[in-house]
Each structure stands twice: as structure tokens, then as C-alpha cells.
C-alpha atoms as a PDB file:
ATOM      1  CA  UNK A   1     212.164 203.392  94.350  1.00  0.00           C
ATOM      2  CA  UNK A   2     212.553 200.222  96.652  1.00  0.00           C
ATOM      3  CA  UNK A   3     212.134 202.744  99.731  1.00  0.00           C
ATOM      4  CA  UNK A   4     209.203 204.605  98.507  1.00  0.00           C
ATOM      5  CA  UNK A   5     207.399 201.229  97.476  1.00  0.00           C
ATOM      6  CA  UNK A   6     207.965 199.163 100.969  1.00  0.00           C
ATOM      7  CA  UNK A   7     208.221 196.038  99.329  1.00  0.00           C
ATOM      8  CA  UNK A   8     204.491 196.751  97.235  1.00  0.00           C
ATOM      9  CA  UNK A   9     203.798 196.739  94.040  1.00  0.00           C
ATOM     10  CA  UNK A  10     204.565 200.008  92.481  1.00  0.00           C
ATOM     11  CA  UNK A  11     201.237 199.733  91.327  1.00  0.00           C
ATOM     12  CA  UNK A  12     199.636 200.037  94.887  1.00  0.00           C
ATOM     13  CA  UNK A  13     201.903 202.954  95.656  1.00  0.00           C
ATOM     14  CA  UNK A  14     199.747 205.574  97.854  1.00  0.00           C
ATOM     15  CA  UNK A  15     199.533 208.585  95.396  1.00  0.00           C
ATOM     16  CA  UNK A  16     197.492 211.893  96.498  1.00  0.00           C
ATOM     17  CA  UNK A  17     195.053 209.414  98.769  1.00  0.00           C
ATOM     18  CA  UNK A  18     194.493 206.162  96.232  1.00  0.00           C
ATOM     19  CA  UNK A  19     196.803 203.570  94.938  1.00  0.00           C
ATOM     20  CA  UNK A  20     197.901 204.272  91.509  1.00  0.00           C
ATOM     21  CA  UNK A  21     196.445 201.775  89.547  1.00  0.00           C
ATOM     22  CA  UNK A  22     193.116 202.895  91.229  1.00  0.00           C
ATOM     23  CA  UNK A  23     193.709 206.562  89.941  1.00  0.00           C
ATOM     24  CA  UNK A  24     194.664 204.434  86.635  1.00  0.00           C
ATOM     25  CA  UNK A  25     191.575 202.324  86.480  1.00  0.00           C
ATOM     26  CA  UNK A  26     188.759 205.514  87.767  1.00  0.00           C
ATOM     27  CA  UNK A  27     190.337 207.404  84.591  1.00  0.00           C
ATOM     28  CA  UNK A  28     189.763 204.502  82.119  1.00  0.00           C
ATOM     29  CA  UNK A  29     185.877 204.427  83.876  1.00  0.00           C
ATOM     30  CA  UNK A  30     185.175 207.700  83.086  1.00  0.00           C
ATOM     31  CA  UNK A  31     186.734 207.531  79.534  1.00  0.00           C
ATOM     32  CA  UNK A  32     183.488 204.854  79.188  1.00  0.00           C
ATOM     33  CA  UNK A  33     186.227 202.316  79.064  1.00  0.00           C
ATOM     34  CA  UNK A  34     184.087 198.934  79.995  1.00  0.00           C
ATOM     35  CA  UNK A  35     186.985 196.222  80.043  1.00  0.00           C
ATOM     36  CA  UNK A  36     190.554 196.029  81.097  1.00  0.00           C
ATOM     37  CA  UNK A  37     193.306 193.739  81.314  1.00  0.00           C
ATOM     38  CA  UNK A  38     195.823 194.671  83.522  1.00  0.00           C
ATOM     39  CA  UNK A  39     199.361 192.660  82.744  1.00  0.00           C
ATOM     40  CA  UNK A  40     200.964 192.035  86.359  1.00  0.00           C
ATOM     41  CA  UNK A  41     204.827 191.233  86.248  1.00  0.00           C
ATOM     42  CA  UNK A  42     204.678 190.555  90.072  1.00  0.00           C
ATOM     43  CA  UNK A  43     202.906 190.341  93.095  1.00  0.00           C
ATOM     44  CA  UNK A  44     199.748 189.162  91.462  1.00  0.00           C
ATOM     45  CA  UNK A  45     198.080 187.848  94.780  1.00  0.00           C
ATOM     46  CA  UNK A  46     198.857 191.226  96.120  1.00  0.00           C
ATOM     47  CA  UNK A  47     196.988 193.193  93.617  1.00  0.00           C
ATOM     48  CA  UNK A  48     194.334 190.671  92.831  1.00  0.00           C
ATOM     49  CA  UNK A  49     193.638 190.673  96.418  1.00  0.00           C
ATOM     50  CA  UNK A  50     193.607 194.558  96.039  1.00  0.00           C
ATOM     51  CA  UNK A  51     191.197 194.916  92.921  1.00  0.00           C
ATOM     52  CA  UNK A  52     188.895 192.405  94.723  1.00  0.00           C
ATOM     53  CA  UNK A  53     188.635 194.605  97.647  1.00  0.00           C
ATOM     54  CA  UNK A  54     188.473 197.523  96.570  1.00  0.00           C
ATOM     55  CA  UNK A  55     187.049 197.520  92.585  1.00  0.00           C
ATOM     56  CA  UNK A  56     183.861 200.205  92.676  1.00  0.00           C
ATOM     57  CA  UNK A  57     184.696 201.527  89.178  1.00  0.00           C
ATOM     58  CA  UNK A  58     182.394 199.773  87.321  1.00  0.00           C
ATOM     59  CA  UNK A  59     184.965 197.892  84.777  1.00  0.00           C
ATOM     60  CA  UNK A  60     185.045 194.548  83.673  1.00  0.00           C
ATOM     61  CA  UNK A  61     189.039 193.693  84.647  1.00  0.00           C
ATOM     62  CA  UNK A  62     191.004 190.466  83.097  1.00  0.00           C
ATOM     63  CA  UNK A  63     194.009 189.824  85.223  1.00  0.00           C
ATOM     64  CA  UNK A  64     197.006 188.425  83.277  1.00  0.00           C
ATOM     65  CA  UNK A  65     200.310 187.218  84.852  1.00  0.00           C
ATOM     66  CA  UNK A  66     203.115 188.965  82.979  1.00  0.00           C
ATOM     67  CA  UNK A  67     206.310 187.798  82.717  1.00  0.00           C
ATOM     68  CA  UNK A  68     208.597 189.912  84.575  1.00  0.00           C
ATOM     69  CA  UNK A  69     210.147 192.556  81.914  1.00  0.00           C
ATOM     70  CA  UNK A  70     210.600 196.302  81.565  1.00  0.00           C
ATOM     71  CA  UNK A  71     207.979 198.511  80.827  1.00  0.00           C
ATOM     72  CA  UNK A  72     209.102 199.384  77.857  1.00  0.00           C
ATOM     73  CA  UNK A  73     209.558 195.643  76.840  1.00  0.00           C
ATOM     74  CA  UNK A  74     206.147 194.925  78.051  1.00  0.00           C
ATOM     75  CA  UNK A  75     204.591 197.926  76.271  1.00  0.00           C
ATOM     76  CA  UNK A  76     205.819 196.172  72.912  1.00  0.00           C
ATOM     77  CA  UNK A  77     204.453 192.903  73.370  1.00  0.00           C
ATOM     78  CA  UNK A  78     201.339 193.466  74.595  1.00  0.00           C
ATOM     79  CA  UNK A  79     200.814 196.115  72.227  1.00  0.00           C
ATOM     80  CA  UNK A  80     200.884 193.434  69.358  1.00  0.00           C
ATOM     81  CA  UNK A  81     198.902 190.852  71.850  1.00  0.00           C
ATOM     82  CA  UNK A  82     196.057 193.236  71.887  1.00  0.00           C
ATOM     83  CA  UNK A  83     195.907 194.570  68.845  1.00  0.00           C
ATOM     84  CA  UNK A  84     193.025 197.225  68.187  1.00  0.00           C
ATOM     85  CA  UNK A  85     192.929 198.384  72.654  1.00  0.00           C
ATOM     86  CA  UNK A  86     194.740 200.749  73.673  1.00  0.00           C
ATOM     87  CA  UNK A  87     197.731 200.001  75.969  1.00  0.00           C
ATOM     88  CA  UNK A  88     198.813 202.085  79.184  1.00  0.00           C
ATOM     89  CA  UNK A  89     202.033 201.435  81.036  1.00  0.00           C
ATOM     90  CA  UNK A  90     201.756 202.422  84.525  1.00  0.00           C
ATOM     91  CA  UNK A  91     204.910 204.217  84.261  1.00  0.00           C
ATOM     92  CA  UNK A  92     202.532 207.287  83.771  1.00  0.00           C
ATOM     93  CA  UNK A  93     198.818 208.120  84.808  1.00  0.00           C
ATOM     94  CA  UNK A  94     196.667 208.066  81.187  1.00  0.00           C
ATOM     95  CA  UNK A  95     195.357 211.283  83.012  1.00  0.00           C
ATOM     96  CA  UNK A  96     198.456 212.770  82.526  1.00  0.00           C
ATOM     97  CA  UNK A  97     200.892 210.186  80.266  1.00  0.00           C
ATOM     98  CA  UNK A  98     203.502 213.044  79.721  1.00  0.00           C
ATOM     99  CA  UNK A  99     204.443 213.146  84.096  1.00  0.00           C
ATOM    100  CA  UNK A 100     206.464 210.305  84.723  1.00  0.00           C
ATOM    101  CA  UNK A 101     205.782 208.652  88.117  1.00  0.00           C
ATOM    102  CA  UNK A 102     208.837 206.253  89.070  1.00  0.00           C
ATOM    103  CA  UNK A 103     211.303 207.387  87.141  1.00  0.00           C
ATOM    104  CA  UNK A 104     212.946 208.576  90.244  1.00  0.00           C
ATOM    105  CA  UNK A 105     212.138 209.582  93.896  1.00  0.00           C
ATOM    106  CA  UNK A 106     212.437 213.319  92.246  1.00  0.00           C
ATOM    107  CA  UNK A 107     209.761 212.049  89.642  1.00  0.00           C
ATOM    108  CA  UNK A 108     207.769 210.947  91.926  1.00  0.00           C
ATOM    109  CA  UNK A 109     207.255 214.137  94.068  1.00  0.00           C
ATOM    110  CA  UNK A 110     206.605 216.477  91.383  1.00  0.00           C
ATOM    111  CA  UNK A 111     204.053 213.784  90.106  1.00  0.00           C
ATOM    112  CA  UNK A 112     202.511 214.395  93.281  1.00  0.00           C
ATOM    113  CA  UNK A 113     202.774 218.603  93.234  1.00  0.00           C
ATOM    114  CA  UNK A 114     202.100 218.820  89.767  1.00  0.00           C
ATOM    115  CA  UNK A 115     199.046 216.698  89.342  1.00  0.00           C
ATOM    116  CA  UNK A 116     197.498 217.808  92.547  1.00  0.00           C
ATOM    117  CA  UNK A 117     195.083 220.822  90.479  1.00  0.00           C
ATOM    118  CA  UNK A 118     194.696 217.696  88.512  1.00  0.00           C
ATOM    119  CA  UNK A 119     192.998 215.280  90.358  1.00  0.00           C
ATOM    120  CA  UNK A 120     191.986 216.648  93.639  1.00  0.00           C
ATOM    121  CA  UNK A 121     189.163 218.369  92.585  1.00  0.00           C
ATOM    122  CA  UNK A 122     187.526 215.716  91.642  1.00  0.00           C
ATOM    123  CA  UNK A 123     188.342 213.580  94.609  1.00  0.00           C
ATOM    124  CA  UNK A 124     185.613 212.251  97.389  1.00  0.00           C
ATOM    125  CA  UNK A 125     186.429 214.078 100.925  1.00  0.00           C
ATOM    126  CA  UNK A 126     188.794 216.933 100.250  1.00  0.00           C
ATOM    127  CA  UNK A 127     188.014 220.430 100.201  1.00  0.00           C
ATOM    128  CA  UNK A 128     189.786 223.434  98.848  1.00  0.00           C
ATOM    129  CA  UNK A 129     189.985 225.799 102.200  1.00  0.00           C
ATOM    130  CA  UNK A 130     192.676 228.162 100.168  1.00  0.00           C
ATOM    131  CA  UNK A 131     193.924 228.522  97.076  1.00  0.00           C
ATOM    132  CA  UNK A 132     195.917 225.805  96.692  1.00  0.00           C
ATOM    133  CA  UNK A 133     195.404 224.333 100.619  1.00  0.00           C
ATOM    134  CA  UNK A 134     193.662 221.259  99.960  1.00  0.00           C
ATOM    135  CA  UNK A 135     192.732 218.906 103.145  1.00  0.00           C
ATOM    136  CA  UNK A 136     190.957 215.888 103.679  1.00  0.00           C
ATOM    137  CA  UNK A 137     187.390 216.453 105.207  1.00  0.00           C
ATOM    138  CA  UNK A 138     188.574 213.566 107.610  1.00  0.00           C
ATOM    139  CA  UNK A 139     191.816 215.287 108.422  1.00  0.00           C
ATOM    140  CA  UNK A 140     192.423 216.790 111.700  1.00  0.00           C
ATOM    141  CA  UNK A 141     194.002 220.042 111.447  1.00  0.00           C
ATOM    142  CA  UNK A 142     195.293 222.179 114.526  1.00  0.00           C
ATOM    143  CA  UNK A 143     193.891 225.970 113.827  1.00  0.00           C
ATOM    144  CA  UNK A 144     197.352 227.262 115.031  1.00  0.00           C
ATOM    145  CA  UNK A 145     199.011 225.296 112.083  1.00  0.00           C
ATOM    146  CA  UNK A 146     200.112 226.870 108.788  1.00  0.00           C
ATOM    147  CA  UNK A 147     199.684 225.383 105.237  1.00  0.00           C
ATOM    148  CA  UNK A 148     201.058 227.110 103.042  1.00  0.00           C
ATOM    149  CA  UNK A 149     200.148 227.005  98.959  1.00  0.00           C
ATOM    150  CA  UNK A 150     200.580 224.032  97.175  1.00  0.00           C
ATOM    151  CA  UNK A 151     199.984 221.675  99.989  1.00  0.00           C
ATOM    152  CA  UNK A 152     198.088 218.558 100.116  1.00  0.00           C
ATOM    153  CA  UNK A 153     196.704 216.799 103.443  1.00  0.00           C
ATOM    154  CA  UNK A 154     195.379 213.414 103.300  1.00  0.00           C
ATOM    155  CA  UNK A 155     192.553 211.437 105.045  1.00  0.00           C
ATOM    156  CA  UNK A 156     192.630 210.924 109.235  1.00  0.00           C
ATOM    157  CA  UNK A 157     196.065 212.761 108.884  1.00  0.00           C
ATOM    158  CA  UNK A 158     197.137 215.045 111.477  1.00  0.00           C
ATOM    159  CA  UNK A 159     199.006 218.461 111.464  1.00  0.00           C
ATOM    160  CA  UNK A 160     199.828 219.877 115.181  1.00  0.00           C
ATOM    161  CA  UNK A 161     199.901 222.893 116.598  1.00  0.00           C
ATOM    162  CA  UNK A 162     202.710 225.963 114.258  1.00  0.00           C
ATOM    163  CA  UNK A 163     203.393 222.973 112.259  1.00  0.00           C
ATOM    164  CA  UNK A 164     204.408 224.672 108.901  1.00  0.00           C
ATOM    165  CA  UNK A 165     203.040 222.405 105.918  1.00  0.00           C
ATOM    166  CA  UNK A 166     204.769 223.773 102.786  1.00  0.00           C
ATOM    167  CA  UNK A 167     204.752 224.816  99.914  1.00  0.00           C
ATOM    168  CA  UNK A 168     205.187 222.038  97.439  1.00  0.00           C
ATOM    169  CA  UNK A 169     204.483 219.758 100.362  1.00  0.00           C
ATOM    170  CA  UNK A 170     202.203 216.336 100.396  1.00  0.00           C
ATOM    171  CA  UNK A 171     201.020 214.352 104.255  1.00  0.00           C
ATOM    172  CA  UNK A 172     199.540 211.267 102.518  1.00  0.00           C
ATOM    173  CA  UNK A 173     196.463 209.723 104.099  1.00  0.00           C
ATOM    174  CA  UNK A 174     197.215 208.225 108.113  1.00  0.00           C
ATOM    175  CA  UNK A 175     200.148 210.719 108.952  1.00  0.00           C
ATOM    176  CA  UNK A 176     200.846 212.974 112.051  1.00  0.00           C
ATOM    177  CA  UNK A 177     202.836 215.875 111.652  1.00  0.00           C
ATOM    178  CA  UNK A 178     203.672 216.568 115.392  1.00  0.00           C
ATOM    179  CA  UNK A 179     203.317 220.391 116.704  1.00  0.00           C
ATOM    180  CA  UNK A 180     206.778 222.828 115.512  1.00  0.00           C
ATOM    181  CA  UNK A 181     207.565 220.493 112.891  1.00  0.00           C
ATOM    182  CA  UNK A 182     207.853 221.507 109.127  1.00  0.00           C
ATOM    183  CA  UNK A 183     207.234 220.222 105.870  1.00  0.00           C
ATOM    184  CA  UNK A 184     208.448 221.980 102.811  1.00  0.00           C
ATOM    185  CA  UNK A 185     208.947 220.512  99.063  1.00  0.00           C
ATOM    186  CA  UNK A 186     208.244 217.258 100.316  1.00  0.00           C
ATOM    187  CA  UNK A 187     206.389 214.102 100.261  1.00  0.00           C
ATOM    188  CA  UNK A 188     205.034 212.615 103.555  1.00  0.00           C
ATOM    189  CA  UNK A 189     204.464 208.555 102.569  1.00  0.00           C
ATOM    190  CA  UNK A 190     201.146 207.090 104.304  1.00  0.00           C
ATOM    191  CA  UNK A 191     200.910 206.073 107.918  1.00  0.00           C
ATOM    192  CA  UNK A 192     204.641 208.431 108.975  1.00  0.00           C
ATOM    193  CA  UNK A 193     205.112 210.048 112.112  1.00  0.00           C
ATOM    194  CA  UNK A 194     207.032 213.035 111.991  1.00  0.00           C
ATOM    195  CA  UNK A 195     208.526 214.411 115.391  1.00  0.00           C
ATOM    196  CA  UNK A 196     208.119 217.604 116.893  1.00  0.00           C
ATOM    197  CA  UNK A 197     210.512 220.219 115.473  1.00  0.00           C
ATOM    198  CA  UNK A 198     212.017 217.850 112.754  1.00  0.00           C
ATOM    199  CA  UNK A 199     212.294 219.633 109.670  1.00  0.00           C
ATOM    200  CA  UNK A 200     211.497 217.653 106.568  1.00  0.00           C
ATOM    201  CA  UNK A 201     212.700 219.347 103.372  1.00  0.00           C
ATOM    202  CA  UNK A 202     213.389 218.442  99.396  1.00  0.00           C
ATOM    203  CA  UNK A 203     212.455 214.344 100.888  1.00  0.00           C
ATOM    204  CA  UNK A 204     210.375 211.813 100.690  1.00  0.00           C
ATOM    205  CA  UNK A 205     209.588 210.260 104.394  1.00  0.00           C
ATOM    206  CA  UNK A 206     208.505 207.111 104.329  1.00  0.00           C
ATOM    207  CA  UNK A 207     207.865 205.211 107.952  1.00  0.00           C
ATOM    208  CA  UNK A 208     211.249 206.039 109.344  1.00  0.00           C
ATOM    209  CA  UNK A 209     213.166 206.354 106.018  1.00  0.00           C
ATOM    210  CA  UNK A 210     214.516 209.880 104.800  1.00  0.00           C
ATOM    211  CA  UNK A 211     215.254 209.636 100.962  1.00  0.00           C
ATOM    212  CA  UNK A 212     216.479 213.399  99.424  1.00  0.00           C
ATOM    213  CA  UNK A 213     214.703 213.098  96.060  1.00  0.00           C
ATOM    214  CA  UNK A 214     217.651 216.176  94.960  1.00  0.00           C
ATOM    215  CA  UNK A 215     220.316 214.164  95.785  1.00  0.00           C
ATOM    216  CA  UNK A 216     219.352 210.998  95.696  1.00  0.00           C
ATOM    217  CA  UNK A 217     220.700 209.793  99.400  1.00  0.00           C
ATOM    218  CA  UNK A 218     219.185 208.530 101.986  1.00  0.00           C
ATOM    219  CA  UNK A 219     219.252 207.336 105.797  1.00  0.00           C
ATOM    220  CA  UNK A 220     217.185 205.558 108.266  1.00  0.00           C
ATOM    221  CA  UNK A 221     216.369 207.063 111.352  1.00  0.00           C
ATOM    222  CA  UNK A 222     216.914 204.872 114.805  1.00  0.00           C
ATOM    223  CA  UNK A 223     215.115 207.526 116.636  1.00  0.00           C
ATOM    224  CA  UNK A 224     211.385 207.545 116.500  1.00  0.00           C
ATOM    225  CA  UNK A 225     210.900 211.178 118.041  1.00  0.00           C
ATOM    226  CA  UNK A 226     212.199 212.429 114.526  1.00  0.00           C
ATOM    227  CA  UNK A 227     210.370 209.761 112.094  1.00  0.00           C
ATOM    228  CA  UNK A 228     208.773 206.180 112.520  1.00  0.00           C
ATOM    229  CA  UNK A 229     206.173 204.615 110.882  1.00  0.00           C
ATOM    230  CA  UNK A 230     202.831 205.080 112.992  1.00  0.00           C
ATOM    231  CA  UNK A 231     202.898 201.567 113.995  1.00  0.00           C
ATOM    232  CA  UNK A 232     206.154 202.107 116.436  1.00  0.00           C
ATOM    233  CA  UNK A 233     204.303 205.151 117.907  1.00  0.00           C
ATOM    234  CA  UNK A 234     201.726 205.234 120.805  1.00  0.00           C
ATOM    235  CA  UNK A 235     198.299 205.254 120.092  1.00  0.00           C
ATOM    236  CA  UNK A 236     198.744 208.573 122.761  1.00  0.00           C
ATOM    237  CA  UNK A 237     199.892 210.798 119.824  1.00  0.00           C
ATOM    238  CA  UNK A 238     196.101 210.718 118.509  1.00  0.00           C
ATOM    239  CA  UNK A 239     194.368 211.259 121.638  1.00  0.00           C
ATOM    240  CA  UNK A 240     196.327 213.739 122.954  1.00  0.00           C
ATOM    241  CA  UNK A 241     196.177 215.874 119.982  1.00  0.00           C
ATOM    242  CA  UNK A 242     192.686 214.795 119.478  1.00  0.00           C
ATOM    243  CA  UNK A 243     192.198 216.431 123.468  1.00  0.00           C
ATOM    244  CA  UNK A 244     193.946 219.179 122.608  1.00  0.00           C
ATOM    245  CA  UNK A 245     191.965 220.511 119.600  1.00  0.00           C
ATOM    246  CA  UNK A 246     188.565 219.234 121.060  1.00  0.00           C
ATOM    247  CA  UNK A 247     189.808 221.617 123.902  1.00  0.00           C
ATOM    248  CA  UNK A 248     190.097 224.581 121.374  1.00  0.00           C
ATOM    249  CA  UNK A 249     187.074 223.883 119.858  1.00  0.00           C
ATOM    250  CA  UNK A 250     184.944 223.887 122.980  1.00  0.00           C
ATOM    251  CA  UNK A 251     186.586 227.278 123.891  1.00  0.00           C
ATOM    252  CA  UNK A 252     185.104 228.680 120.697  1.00  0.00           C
ATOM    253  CA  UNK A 253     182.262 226.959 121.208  1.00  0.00           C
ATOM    254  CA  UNK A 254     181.711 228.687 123.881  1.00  0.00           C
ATOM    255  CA  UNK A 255     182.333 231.687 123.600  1.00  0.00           C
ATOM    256  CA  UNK A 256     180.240 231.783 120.178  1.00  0.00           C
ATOM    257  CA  UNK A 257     177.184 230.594 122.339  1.00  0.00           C
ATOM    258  CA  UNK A 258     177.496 233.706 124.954  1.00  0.00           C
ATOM    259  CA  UNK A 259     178.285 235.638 121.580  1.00  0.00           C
ATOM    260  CA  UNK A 260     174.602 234.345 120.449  1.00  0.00           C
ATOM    261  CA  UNK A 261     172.706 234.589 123.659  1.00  0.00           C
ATOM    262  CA  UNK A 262     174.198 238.327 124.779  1.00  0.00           C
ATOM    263  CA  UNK A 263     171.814 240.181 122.612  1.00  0.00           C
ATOM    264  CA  UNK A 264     168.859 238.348 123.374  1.00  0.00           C
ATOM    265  CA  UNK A 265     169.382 239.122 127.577  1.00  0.00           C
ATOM    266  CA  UNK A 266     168.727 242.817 127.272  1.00  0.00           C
ATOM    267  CA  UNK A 267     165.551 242.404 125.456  1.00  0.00           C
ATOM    268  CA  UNK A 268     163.940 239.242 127.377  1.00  0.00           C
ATOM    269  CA  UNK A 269     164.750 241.512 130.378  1.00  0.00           C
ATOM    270  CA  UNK A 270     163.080 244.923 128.758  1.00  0.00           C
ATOM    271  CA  UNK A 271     160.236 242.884 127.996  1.00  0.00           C
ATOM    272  CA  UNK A 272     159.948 241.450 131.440  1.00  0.00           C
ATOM    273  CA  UNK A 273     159.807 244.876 133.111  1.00  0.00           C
ATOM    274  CA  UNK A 274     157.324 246.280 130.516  1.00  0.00           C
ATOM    275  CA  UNK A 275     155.189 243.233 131.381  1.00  0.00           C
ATOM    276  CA  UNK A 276     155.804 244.287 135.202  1.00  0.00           C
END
């Protein structure tokens, strides 16, 4: 999991558009849970920084630095520390405790495909446009692309022109899927640039690593026209696609307008001759 979590915390993974503690944490809020302790076993600038930023759930949260141990270790000893709470291990959302999450990079797809009915629809920003399509209302989308049931595309994410986006597939929030390319039974990490024509399938892509969550190998790629982390590619990438679908948009635009106005001609000139 080292290559899906980037040197993060697990914990602050990018899951379906919010770090998984915060998918953790919005559950326990709507349970009417008022106060939590979360036990971090590292990183714990990282993710108080993190909950500091970013805590709108209206919890009460008790940070405790763990001593590094297994989950399953952990989940014993803090189950007799608090006695009379109830204890989650992040190893699973308490959404869905039975879907394991980092038990492997295989794991951690289907996580993603099959808690996607799950939690999108009650997610801020995305919208169902097909059975099964769901895309971010802050996503740019070419209309010549094709996303095809279950798919998932996140926040200021962009799919180009006969890009084919699944099924089973996942473009976490910051991505651009470049025109031709296709995405099928995989997971697209946040913030990955994935060339035209490259063909990402059974993977996880993450910045310009390929892991196969079937097989378990993986490779890093040296050339950024296949996969890079946005940060190595131009800023050009979003304005040119950005012209190009502002360009497609104005053609409908227009042609919707003379579409509007036509029938109004005939009878603005009818009434100008009876007036006559």
C-alpha cells in the first residue's frame, strides 16, 4: 500500500473525493455520535494539521498518540482503555465494516466500486447523469467522451475527448484523462495525468506509478505522456482542453439561440406587413 498512500497516512488516503477518516468521522456525525478519540500510530502532525483544517462535522475529537502497533493489536487495547465506546479500526469504513480497505491494492479498488451506490448519493457536488455515471458537478467532461456504468469522476477532474471511462473505473478528484485514452476496472489516484491513448486497465495509477491490483506488480513510468503526477505536467493541458470544450459549447450555444429566435422571424415579419 506504500504506493497508493505516497508517504500519507493511510488515514488521509483520497477515497471517492474525501480522505478516509473524513468519510469515517461524517458517519460517526450522523450516527449522533458527539465525541471521538481517534488513536494515531503515526504522522500525528499530519492529521492533526488535517482535522484542524478541515473538521465541519460537528464532533468533539480527542487526539491520542498511539504507539505504533497493528490494527488488530490496537483494536485490543483500546478496546479495554475505553471501555463502554465503541471502537472502529480504520481498516474498514463503520459505513460498511464488512469491505476491507487496505488489505491490498485489490481491496482497495473494489472498496472504491463497491461502496460507490453507498456513499455517493449522499455526497455534496456529484450528480447521477446515468445509471451508475456519477460526476462531479465541478468536473469537466468532454461531450464526445464515454463513461460507461459503474464509473466515478471526481471534482475539477477532466475526461477528453473518446476517452472511454469504464466500467468499474474511479478518476479521483484533480485528474485529467487526456482525449483516446481509457480507463477500465481501475482506480485513477488524485492529481494523475493520464496520456493520450494510454490504456489503464485492472490498476491503480497513482502520479506516475502503475500498480496491477490482480497481480500485484508494479512499474514506474519515466515518460510523462503515458502517466505523471499533474505537477510534472503543463498548466497547458487545462486550458487547452478547457478551449476546446468552451469551443463546443459556444457552437451549441449558438445554434440553440437561432433554434429559439427562427420561429419568432416569420411572425414579427407577418405582423409588420399587416401593420403596413
Amino acid at each position: 500500500m506504500a504506493v497508493i498512500s505516497q508517504g500519507r497516512p493511510l488515514a488521509l488516503c483520497q477515497f471517492l473525493g474525501s480522505p478516509v477518516l473524513d468519510h469515517a468521522l461524517k458517519a460517526l456525525a450522523e450516527d449522533r455520535v458527539t465525541h471521538v478519540t481517534v488513536v494515531v500510530a503515526e504522522q500525528f502532525c499530519t492529521i492533526e494539521r488535517h482535522l484542524s483544517e478541515n473538521h465541519h462535522w460537528g464532533l468533539s475529537i480527542e487526539l491520542v498518540d498511539g504507539v505504533l502497533e497493528s490494527l488488530r493489536e490496537a483494536g485490543t487495547s483500546y478496546d479495554s482503555r475505553y471501555a463502554g465506546g465503541q471502537v472502529y479500526r480504520l481498516e474498514a469504513l463503520p459505513q460498511a465494516p464488512l469491505v476491507p480497505l487496505f488489505e491490498s491494492p485489490a481491496a482497495w479498488h473494489r472498496a472504491h466500486t463497491e461502496l460507490a451506490s453507498l456513499l455517493l448519493p449522499q455526497a455534496l457536488g456529484m450528480r447521477e447523469i446515468n445509471p451508475g455515471v456519477w460526476v462531479s458537478l465541478r468536473a469537466v467532461v468532454s461531450p464526445q467522451a464515454n463513461l460507461k456504468a459503474p464509473c466515478w469522476i471526481g471534482s475539477d477532474s477532466q475526461i477528453g475527448a473518446h476517452a472511454i471511462v469504464g466500467p468499474n473505473a474511479i478518476v479521483e478528484s484533480g485528474s485529467f484523462v487526456d482525449t483516446d485514452a481509457r480507463i477500465i476496472d481501475s482506480t485513477i489516484a488524485e492529481s494523475t495525468y493520464v496520456g493520450s491513448l494510454t490504456e489503464v486497465r485492472d490498476s491503480v495509477a497513482v502520479g506516475a506509478s502503475l500498480l496491477n491490483w490482480r497481480n500485484g506488480s508494479c512499474v514506474d513510468l519515466a515518460d510523462r505522456f503515458l502517466l505523471a503526477p499533474m505537477s510534472k505536467r503543463s498548466s497547458s493541458l487545462g486550458n487547452r482542453f478547457a478551449k476546446a470544450t468552451s469551443s463546443w459549447w459556444a457552437r451549441r450555444s449558438k445554434a440553440i439561440q437561432r433554434f429559439i429566435n427562427f420561429p419568432f422571424r416569420p411572425s414579427s415579419h407577418s405582423a409588420a406587413r399587416r401593420a403596413g
